[in-house]
PDB file of N, CA and C in Angstrom:
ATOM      1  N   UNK A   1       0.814  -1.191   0.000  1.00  0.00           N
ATOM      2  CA  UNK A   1       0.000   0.000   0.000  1.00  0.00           C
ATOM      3  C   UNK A   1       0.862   1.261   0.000  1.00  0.00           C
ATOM      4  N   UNK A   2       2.106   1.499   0.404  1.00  0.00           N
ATOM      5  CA  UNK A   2       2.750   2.669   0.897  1.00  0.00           C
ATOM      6  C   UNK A   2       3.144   2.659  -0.507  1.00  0.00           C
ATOM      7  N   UNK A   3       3.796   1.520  -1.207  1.00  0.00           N
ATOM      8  CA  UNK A   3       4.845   1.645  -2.377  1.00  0.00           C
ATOM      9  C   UNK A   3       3.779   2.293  -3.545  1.00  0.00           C
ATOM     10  N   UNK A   4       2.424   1.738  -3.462  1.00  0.00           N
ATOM     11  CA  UNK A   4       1.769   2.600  -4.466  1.00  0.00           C
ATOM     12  C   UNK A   4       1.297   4.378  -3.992  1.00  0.00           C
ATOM     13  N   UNK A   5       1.198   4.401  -2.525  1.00  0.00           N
ATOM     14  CA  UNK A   5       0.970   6.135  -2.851  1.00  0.00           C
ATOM     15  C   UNK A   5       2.394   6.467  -2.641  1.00  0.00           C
ATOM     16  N   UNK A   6       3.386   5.691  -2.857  1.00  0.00           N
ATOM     17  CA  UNK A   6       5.133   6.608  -3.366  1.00  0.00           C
ATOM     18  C   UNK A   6       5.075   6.663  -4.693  1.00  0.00           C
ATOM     19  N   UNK A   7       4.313   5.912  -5.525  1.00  0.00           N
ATOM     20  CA  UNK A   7       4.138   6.285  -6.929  1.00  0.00           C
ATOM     21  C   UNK A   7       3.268   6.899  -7.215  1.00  0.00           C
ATOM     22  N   UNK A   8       2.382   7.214  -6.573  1.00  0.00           N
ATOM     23  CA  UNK A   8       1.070   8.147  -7.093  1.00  0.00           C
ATOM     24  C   UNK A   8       1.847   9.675  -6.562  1.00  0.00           C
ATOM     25  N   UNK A   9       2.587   9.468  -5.872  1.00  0.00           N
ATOM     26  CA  UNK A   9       3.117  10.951  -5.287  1.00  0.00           C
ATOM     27  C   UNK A   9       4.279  11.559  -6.214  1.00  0.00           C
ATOM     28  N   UNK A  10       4.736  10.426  -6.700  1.00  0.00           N
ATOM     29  CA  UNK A  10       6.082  10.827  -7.828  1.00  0.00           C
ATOM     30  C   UNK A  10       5.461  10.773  -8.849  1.00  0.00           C
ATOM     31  N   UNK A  11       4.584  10.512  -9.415  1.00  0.00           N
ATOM     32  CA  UNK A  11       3.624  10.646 -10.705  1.00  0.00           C
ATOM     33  C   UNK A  11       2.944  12.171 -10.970  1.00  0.00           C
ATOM     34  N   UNK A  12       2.518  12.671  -9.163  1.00  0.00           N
ATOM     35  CA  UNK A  12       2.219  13.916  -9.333  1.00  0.00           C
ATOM     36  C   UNK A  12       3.125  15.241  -9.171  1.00  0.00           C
ATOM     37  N   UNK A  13       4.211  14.798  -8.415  1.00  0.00           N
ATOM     38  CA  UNK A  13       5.430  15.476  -8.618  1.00  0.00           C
ATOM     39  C   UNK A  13       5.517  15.733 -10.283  1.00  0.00           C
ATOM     40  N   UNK A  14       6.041  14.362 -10.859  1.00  0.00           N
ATOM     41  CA  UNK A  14       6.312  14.530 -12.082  1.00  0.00           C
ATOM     42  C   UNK A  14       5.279  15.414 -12.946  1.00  0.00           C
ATOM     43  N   UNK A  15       4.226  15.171 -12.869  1.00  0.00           N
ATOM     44  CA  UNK A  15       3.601  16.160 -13.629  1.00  0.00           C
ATOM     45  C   UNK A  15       3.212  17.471 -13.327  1.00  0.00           C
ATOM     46  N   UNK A  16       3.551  17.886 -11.439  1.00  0.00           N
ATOM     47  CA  UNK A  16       3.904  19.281 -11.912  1.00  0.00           C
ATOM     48  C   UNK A  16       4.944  19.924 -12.446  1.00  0.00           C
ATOM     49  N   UNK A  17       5.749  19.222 -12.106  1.00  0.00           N
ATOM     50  CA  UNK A  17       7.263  19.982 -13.084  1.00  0.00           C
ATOM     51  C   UNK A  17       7.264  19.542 -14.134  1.00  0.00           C
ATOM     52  N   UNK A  18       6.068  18.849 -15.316  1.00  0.00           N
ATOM     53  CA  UNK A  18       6.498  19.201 -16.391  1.00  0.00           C
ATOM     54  C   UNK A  18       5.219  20.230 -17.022  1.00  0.00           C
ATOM     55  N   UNK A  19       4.509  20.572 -16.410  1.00  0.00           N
ATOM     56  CA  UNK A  19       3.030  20.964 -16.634  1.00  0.00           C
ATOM     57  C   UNK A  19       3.879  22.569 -17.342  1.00  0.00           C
ATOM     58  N   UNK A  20       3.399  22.533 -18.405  1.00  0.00           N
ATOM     59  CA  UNK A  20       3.286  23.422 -19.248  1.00  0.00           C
ATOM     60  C   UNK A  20       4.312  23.405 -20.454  1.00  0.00           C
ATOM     61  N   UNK A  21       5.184  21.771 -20.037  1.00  0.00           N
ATOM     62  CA  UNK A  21       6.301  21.895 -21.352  1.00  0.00           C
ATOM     63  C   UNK A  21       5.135  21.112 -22.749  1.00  0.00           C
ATOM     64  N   UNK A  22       6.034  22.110 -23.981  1.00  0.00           N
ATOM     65  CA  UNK A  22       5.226  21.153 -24.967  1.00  0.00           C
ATOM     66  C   UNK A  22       5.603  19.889 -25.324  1.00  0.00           C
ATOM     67  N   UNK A  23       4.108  19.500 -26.209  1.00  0.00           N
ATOM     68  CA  UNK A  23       3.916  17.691 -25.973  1.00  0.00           C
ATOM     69  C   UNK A  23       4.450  17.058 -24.835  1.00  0.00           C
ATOM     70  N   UNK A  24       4.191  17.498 -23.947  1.00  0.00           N
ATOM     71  CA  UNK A  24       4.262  16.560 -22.488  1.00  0.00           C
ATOM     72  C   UNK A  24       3.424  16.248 -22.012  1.00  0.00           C
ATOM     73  N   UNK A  25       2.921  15.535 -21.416  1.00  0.00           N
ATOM     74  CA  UNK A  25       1.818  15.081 -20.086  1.00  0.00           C
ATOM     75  C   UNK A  25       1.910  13.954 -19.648  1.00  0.00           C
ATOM     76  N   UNK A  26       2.555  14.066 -18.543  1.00  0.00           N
ATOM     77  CA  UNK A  26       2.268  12.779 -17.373  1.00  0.00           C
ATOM     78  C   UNK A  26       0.834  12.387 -17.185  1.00  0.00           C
ATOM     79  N   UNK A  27       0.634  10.683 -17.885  1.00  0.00           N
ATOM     80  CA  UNK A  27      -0.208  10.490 -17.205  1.00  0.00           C
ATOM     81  C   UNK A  27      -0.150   9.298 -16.127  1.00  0.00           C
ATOM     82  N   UNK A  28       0.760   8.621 -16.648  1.00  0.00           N
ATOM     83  CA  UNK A  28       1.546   7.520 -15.741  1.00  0.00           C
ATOM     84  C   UNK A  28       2.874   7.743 -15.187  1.00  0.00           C
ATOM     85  N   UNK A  29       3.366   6.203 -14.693  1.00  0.00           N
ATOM     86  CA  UNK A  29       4.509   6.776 -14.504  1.00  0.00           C
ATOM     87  C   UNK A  29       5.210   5.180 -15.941  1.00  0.00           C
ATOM     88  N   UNK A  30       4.528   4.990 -16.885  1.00  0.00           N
ATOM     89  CA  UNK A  30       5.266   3.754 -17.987  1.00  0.00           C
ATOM     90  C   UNK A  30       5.357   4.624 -19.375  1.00  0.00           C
ATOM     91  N   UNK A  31       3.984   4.939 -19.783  1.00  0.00           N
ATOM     92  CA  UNK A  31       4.304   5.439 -21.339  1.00  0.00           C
ATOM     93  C   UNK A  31       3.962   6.389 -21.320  1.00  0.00           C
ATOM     94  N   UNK A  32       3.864   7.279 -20.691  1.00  0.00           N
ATOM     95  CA  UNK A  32       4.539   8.719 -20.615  1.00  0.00           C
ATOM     96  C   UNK A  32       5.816   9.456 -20.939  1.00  0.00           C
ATOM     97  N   UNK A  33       6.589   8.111 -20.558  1.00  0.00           N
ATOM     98  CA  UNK A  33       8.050   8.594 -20.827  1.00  0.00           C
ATOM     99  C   UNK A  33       8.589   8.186 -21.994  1.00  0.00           C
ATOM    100  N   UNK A  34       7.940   7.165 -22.773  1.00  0.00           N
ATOM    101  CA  UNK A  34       8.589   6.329 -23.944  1.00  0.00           C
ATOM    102  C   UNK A  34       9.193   7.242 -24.483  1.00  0.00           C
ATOM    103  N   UNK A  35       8.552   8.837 -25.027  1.00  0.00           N
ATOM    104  CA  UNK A  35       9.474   9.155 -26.125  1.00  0.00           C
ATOM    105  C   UNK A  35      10.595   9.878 -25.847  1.00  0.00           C
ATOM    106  N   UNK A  36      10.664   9.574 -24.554  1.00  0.00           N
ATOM    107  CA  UNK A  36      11.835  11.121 -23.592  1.00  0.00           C
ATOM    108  C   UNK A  36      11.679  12.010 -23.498  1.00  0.00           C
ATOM    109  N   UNK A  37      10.469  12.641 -23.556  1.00  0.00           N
ATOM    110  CA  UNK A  37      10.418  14.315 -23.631  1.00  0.00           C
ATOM    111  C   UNK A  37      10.108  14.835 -22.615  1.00  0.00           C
ATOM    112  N   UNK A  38       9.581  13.961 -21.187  1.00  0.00           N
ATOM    113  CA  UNK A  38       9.049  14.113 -20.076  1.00  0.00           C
ATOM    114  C   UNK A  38      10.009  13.974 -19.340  1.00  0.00           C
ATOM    115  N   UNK A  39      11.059  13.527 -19.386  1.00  0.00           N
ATOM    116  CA  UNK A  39      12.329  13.438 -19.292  1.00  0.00           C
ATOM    117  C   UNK A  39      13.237  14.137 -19.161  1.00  0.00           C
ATOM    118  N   UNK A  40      13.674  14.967 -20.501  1.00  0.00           N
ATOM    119  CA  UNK A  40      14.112  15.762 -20.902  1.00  0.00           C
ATOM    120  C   UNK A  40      13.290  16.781 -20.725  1.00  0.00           C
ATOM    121  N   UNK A  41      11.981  17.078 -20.109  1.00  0.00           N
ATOM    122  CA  UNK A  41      11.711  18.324 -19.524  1.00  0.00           C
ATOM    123  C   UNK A  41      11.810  18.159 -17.923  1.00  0.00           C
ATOM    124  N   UNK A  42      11.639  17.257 -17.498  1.00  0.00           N
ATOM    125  CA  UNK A  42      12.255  17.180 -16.020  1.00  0.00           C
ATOM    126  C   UNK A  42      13.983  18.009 -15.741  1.00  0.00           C
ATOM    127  N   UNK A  43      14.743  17.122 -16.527  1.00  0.00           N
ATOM    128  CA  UNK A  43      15.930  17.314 -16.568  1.00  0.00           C
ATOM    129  C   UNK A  43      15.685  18.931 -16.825  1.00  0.00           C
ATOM    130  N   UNK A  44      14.975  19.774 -17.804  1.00  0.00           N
ATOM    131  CA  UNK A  44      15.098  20.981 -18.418  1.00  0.00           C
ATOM    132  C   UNK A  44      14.878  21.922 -17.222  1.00  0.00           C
ATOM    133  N   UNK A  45      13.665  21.405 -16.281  1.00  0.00           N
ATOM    134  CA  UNK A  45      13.351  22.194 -15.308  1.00  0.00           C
ATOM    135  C   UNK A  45      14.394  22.536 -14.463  1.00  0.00           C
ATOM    136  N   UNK A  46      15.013  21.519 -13.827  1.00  0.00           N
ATOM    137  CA  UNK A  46      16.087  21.506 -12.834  1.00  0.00           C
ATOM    138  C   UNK A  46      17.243  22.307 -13.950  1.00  0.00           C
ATOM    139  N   UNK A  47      17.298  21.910 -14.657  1.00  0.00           N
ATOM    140  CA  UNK A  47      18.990  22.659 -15.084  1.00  0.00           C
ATOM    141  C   UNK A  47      18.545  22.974 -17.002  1.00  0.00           C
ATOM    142  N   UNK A  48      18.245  24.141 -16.949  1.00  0.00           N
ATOM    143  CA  UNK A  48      17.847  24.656 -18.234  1.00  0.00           C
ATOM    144  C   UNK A  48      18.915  24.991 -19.101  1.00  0.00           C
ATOM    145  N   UNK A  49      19.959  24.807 -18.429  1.00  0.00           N
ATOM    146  CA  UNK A  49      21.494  24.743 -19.325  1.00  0.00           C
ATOM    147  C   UNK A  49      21.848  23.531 -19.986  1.00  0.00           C
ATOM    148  N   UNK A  50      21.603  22.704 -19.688  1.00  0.00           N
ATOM    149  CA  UNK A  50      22.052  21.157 -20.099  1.00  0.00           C
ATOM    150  C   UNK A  50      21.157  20.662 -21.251  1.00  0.00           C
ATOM    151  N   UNK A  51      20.000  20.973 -21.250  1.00  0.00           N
ATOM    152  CA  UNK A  51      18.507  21.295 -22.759  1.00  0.00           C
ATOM    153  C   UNK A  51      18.507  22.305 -22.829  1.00  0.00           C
ATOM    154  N   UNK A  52      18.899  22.027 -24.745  1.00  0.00           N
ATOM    155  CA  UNK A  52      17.653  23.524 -25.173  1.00  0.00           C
ATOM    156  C   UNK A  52      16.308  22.594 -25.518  1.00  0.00           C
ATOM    157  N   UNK A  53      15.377  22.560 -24.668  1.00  0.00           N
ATOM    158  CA  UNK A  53      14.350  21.784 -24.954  1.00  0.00           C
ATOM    159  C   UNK A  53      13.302  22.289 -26.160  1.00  0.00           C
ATOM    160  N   UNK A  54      13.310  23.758 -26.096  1.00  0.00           N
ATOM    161  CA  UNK A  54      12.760  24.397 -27.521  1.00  0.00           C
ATOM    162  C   UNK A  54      13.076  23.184 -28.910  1.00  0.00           C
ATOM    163  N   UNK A  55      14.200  22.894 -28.790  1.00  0.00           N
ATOM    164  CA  UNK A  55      14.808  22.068 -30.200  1.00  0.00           C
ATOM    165  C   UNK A  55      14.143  20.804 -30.377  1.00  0.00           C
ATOM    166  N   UNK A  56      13.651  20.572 -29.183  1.00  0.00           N
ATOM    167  CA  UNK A  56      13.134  18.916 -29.009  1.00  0.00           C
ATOM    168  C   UNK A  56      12.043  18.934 -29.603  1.00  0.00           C
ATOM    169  N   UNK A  57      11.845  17.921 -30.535  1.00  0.00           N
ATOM    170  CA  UNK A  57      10.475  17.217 -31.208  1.00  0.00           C
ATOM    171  C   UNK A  57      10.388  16.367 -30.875  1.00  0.00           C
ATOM    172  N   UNK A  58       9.074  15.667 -30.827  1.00  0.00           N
ATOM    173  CA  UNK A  58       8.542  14.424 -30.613  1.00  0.00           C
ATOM    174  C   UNK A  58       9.060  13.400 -31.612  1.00  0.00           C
ATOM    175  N   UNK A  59       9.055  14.104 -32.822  1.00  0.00           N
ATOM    176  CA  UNK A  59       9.465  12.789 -34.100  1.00  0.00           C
ATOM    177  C   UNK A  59      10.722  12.339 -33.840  1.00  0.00           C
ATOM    178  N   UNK A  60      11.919  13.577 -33.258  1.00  0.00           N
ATOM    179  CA  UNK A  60      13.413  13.031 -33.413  1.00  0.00           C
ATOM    180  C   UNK A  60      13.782  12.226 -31.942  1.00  0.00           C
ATOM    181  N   UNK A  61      12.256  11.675 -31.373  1.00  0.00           N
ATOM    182  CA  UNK A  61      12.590  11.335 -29.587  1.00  0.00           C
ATOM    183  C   UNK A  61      13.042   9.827 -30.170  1.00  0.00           C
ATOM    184  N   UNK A  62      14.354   9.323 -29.279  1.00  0.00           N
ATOM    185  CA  UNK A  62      14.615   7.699 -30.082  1.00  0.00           C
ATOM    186  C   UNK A  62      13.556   7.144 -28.680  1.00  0.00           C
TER     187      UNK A  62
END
């Protein structure tokens, strides 16, 4: 029971820090991330030097 509201709590973490990047939205915590961009806007939030996330498309996500 605890291990699922530690994921419902990092699920909503995660989607406030990415809430407002484009094509993002957390809705899980599995295929949400497939294409990296939720990712790479996490990472963008914390350190906006390391992404230029502007450049990022969905098509070029491996």
């Amino acid at each position: 029971m605890g291990e699922k509201r530690g994921m419902r709590a990092l699920e909503l973490w995660c989607r406030r820090v990415t809430d407002g990047y484009r094509n993002v939205r957390v809705n899980d915590m599995s295929s949400s991330w497939k294409d990296g961009l939720a990712f790479c806007a996490l990472i963008h939030h914390f350190r906006p030097d390391l992404i230029d996330f502007e450049s990022l498309c969905k098509e070029n996500m491996l």
